[in-house]
Protein backbone atom coordinates (compact mmCIF):
# COMPACT_ATOMS: atom_id res chain seq x y z
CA UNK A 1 -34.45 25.17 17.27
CA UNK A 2 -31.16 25.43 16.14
CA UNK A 3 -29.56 23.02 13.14
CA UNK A 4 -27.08 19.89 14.11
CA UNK A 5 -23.80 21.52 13.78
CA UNK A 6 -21.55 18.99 11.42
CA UNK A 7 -17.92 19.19 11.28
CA UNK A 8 -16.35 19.58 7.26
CA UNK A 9 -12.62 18.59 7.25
CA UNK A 10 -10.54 19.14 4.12
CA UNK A 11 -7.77 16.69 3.43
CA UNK A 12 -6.20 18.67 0.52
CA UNK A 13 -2.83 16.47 -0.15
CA UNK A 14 -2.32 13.30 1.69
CA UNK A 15 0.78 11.48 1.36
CA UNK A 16 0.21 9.25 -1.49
CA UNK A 17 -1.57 11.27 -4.61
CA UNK A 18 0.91 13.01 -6.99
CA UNK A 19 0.07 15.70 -9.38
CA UNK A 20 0.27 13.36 -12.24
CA UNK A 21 -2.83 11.75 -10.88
CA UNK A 22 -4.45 15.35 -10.43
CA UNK A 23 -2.57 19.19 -11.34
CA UNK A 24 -5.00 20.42 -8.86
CA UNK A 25 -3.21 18.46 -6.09
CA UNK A 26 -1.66 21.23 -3.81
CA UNK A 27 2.13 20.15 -2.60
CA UNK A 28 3.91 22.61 -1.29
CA UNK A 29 3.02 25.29 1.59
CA UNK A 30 1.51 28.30 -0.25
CA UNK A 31 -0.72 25.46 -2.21
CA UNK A 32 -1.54 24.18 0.66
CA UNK A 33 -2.62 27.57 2.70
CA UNK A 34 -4.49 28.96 -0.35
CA UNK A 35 -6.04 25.92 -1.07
CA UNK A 36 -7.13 25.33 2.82
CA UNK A 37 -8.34 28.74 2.98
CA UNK A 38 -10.46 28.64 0.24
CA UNK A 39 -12.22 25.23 1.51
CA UNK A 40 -12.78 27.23 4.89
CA UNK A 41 -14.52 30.49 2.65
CA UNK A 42 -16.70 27.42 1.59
CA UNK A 43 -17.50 25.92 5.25
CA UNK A 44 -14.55 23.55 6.27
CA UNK A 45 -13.51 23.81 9.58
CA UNK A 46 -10.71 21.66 10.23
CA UNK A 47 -7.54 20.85 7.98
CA UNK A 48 -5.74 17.57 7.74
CA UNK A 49 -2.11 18.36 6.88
CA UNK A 50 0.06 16.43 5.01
CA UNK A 51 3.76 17.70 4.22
CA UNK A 52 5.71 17.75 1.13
CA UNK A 53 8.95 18.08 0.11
CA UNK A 54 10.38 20.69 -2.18
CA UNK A 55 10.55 17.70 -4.82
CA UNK A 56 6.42 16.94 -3.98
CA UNK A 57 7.49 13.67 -2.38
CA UNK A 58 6.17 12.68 1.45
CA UNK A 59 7.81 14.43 4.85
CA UNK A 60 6.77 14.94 8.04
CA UNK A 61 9.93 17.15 8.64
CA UNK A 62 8.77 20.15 11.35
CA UNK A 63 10.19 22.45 9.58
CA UNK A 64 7.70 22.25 6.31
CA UNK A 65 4.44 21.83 8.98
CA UNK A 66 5.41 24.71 10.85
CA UNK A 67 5.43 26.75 7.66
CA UNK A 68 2.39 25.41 6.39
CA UNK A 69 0.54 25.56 9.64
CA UNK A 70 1.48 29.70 10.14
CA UNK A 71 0.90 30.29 6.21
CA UNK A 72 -2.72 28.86 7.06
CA UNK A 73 -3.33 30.53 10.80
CA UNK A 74 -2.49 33.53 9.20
CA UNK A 75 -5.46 33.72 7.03
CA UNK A 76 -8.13 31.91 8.91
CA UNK A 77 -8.81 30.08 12.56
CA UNK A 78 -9.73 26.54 10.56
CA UNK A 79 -8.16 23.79 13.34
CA UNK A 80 -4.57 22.35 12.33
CA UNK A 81 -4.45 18.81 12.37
CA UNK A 82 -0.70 17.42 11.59
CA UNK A 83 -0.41 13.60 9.91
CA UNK A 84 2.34 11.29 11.67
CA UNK A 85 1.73 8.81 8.83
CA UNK A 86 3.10 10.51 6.12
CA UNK A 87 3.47 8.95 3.20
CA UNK A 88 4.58 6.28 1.25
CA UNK A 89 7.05 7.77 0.16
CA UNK A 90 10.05 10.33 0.41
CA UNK A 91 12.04 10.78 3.48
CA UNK A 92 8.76 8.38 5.02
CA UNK A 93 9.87 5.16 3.83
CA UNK A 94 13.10 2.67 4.09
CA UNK A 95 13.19 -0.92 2.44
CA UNK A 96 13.47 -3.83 4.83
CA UNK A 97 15.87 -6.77 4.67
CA UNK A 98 12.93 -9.06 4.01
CA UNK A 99 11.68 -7.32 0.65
CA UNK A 100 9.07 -5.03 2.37
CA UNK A 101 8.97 -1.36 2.80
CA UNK A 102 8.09 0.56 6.16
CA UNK A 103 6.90 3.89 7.00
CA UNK A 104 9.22 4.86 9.60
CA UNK A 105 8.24 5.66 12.83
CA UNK A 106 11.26 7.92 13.84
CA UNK A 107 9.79 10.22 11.00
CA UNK A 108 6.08 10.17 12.32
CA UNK A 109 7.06 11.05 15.28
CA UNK A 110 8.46 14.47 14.01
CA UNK A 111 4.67 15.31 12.75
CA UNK A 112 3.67 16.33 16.43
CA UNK A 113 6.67 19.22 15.86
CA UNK A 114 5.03 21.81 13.69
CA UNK A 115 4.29 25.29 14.69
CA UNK A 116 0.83 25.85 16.05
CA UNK A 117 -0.22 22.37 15.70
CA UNK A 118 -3.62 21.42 17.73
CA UNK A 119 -4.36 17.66 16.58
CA UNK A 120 -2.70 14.84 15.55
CA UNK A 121 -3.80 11.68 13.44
CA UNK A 122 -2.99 8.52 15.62
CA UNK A 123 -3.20 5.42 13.47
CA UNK A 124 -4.30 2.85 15.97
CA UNK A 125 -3.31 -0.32 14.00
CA UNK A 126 -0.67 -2.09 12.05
CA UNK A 127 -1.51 -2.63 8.51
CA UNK A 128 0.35 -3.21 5.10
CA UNK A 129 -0.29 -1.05 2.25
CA UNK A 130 0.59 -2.03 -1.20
CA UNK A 131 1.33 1.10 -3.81
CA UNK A 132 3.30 0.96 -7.32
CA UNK A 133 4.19 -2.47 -6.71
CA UNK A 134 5.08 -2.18 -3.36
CA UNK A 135 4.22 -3.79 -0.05
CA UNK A 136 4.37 -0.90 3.02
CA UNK A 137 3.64 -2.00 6.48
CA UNK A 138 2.89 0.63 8.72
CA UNK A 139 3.41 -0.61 12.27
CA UNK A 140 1.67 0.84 15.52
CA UNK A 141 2.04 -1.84 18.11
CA UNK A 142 0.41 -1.03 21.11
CA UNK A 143 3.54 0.39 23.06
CA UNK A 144 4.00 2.88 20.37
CA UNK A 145 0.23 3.54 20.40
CA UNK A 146 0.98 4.16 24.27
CA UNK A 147 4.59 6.14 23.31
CA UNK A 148 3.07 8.95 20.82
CA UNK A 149 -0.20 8.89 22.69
CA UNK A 150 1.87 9.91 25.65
CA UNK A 151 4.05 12.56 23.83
CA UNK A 152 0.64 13.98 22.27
CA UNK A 153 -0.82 14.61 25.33
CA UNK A 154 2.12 16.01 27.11
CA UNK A 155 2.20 18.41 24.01
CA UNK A 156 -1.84 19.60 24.62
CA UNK A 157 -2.22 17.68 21.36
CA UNK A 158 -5.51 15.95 20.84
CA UNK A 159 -5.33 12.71 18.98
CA UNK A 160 -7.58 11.94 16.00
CA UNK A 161 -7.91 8.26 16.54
CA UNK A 162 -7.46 6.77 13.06
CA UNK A 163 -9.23 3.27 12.33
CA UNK A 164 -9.77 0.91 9.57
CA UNK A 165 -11.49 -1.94 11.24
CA UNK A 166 -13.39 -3.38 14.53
CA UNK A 167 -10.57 -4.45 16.27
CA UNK A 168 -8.92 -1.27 16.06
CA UNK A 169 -11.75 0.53 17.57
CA UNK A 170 -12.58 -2.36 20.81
CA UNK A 171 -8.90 -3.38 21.01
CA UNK A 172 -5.98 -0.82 20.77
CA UNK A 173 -8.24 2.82 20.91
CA UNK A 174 -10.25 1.20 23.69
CA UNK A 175 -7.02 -0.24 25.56
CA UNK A 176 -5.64 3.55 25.07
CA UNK A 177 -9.17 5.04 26.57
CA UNK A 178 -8.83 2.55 29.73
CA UNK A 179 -5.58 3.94 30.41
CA UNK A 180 -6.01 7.32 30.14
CA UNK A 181 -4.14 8.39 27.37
CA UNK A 182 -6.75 10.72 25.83
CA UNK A 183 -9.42 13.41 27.91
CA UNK A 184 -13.27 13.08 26.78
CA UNK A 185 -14.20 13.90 24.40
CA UNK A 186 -12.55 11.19 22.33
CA UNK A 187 -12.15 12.28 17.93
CA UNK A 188 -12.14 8.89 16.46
CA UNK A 189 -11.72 8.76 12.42
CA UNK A 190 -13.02 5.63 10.49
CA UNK A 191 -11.54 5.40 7.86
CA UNK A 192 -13.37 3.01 5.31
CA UNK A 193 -13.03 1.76 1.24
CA UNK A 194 -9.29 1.83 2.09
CA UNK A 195 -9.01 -1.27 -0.43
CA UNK A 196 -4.92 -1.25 -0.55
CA UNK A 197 -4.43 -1.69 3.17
CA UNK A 198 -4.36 -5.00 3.90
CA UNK A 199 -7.22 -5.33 7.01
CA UNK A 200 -9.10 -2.30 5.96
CA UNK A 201 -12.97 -2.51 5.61
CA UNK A 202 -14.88 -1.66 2.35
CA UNK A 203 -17.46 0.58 2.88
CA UNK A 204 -21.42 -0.92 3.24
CA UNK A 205 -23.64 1.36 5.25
CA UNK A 206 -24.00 -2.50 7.41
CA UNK A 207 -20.44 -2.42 7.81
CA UNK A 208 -20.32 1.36 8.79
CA UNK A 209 -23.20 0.73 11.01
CA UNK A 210 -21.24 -1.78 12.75
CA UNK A 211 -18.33 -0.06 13.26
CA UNK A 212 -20.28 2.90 15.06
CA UNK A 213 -22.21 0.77 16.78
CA UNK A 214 -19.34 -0.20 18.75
CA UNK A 215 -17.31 3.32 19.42
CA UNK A 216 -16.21 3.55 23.12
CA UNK A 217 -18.57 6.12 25.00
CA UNK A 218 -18.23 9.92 25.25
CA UNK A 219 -16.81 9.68 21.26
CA UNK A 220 -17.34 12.48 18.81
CA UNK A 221 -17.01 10.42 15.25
CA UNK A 222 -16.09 11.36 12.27
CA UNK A 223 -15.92 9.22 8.65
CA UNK A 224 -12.90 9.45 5.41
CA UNK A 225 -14.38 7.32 2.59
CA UNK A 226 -11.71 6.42 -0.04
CA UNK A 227 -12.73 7.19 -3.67
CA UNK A 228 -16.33 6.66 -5.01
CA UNK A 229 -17.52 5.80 -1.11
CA UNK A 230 -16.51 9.64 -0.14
CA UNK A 231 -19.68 11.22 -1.17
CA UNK A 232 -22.06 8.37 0.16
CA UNK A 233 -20.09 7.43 3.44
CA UNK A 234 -20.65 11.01 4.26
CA UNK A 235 -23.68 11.20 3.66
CA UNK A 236 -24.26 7.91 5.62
CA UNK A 237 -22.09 9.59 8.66
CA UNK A 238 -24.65 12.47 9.09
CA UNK A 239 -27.73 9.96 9.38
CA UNK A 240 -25.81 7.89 12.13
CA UNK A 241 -25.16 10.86 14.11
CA UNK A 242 -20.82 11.66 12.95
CA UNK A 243 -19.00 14.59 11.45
CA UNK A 244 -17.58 14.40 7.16
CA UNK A 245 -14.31 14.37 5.61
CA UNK A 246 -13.68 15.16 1.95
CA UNK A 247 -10.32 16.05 -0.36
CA UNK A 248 -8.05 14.84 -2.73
CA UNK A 249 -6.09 13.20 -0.37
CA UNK A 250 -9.28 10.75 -0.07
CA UNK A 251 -10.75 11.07 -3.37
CA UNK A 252 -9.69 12.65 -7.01
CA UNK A 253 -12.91 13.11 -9.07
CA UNK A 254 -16.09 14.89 -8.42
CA UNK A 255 -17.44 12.22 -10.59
CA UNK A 256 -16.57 9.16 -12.89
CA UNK A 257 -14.12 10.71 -14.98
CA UNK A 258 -13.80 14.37 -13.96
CA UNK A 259 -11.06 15.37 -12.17
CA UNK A 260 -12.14 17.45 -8.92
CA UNK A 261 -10.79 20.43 -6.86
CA UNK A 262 -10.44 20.16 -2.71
CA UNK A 263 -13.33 22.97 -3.31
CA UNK A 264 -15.82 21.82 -5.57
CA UNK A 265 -15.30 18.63 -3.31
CA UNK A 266 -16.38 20.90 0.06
CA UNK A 267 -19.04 22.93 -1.74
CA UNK A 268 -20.66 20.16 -2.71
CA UNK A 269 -20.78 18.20 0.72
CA UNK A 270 -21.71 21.65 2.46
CA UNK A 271 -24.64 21.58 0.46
CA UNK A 272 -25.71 18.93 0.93
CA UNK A 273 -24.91 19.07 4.51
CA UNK A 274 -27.51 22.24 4.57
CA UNK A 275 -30.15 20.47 2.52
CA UNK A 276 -30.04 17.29 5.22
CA UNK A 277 -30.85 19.86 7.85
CA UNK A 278 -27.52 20.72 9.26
CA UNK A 279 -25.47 23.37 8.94
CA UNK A 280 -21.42 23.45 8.98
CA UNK A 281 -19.92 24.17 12.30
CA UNK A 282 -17.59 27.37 12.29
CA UNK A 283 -13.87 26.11 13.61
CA UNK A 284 -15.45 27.96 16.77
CA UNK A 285 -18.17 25.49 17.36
CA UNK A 286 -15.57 22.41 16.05
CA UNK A 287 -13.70 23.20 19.14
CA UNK A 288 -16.11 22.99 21.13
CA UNK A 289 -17.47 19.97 20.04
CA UNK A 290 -14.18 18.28 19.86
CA UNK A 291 -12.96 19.23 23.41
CA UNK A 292 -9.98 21.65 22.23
CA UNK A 293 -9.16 24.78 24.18
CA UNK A 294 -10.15 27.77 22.70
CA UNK A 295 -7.68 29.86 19.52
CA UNK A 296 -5.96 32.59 21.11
């Protein structure tokens, strides 16, 4: 019999790490390709792209995606998945009358624009995020959740369905799934451990469990543990049947203390990936799997 097939994403950047918190942080497009292309030598098949600015600070400007996107098709068939949440920073993020911040949506919007883009993330929830002393909200109400899930699919772009909590999953991704907005197979990401969003979940295998448990049918799962949860919510996602994201965009040690690379961080989770039984899909098989149409 052949081995469960297990889809590795690498989230090399993010848009809130810096490269004061970690040099090994890649920022800019030919960090970002090499580094991408050496996590797909070690068995990643799909990227999660966040775009930088020349000065390192958050963008979803076409312009850089579309560079970053060819620099990586050009050395490898890994599947291009393009953030519209930015950052928390950068050309992301305006201050509000009432003392807040907010991400902008006008800017996410432009993260569906890159070059050779195949997925995007859809954040199916409004949540605040406090960084460096600030308070962020990021606001999807559900008629912008319909808006860009609209656009996307116009586009061919499959949404990765991004969720911190129950509600988002049996609310607002469910509300989206009765109306249509996104073919079967459905790539929901739970996100869990994200401590600074206001809303988010910590991560308890009960509490992943739960959150599963309750995924709308015909889903293909996949789980992003912030920090010290990366290694064992991953672990935890293979047992209940989902797919494993690692990178410095989640996490920025290998252990307590030591700073990691996005490689060491894949290595690692591919083997142990192959000593659980299962072996890393090829971006091939992730397409399949995830519903997309074939590279041409």
């Amino acid at each position: 019999m052949s081995k469960p097939k297990v889809i590795v994403t690498i989230a090399p950047t993010g848009g809130m790490a810096s490269k004061k918190m970690n040099p090994n942080l890649p920022t800019q497009p030919q960090e970002i390709a090499d580094d991408t292309y050496r996590c797909y030598n070690a068995g990643a098949s799909l990227v999660a792209v966040h775009a930088r600015r020349p000065d390192d600070e958050a963008t979803c400007e076409p312009s850089i995606y579309s560079r970053i996107n060819r620099l990586i098709r050009d050395k490898c068939d890994i599947i291009l998945n393009n953030s519209t949440g930015g950052g928390i920073n950068g050309d992301m993020v305006r201050e509000l009358p009432n003392g807040l911040w907010e991400i902008q949506w006008e800017e996410r919007l432009k993260g569906m624009q890159g070059e050779g883009v195949e997925m995007c993330t859809l954040d199916a929830q409004t949540v605040v995020a406090s960084f460096g002393g600030k308070e962020i909200l990021v606001a999807t109400p559900p008629t912008w959740i319909r808006q860009i899930a609209t656009m996307m699919k116009k586009r061919g772009i499959k949404p990765e369905w991004e969720v911190f909590g129950l509600a988002d999953i049996v609310q607002d991704v469910q509300r989206s799934l009765d109306e249509g907005l996104d073919d079967a197979p459905h790539f929901i990401n739970i996100v869990i451990g994200a401590n600074a969003f206001q809303g988010a979940l910590p991560y308890t295998p009960k509490l992943l469990q739960t959150m599963v448990d309750h995924l709308p049918a015909k889903t293909v799962f996949n789980v992003s543990a912030i920090g010290a949860a990366q290694l064992p919510a991953a672990m935890n996602s293979l047992l209940l049947g989902g797919h494993v994201r690692v990178g410095l965009e989640d996490n920025l040690y290998y252990e307590h203390g030591v700073l990691a690379t996005n490689v060491q961080l894949v290595e690692r989770l591919v083997r142990l990936i192959r000593e659980m039984g299962y072996e890393p899909a090829t971006p091939t098989e992730a397409r399949e799997i995830i519903g997309l149409r074939p590279l041409r």
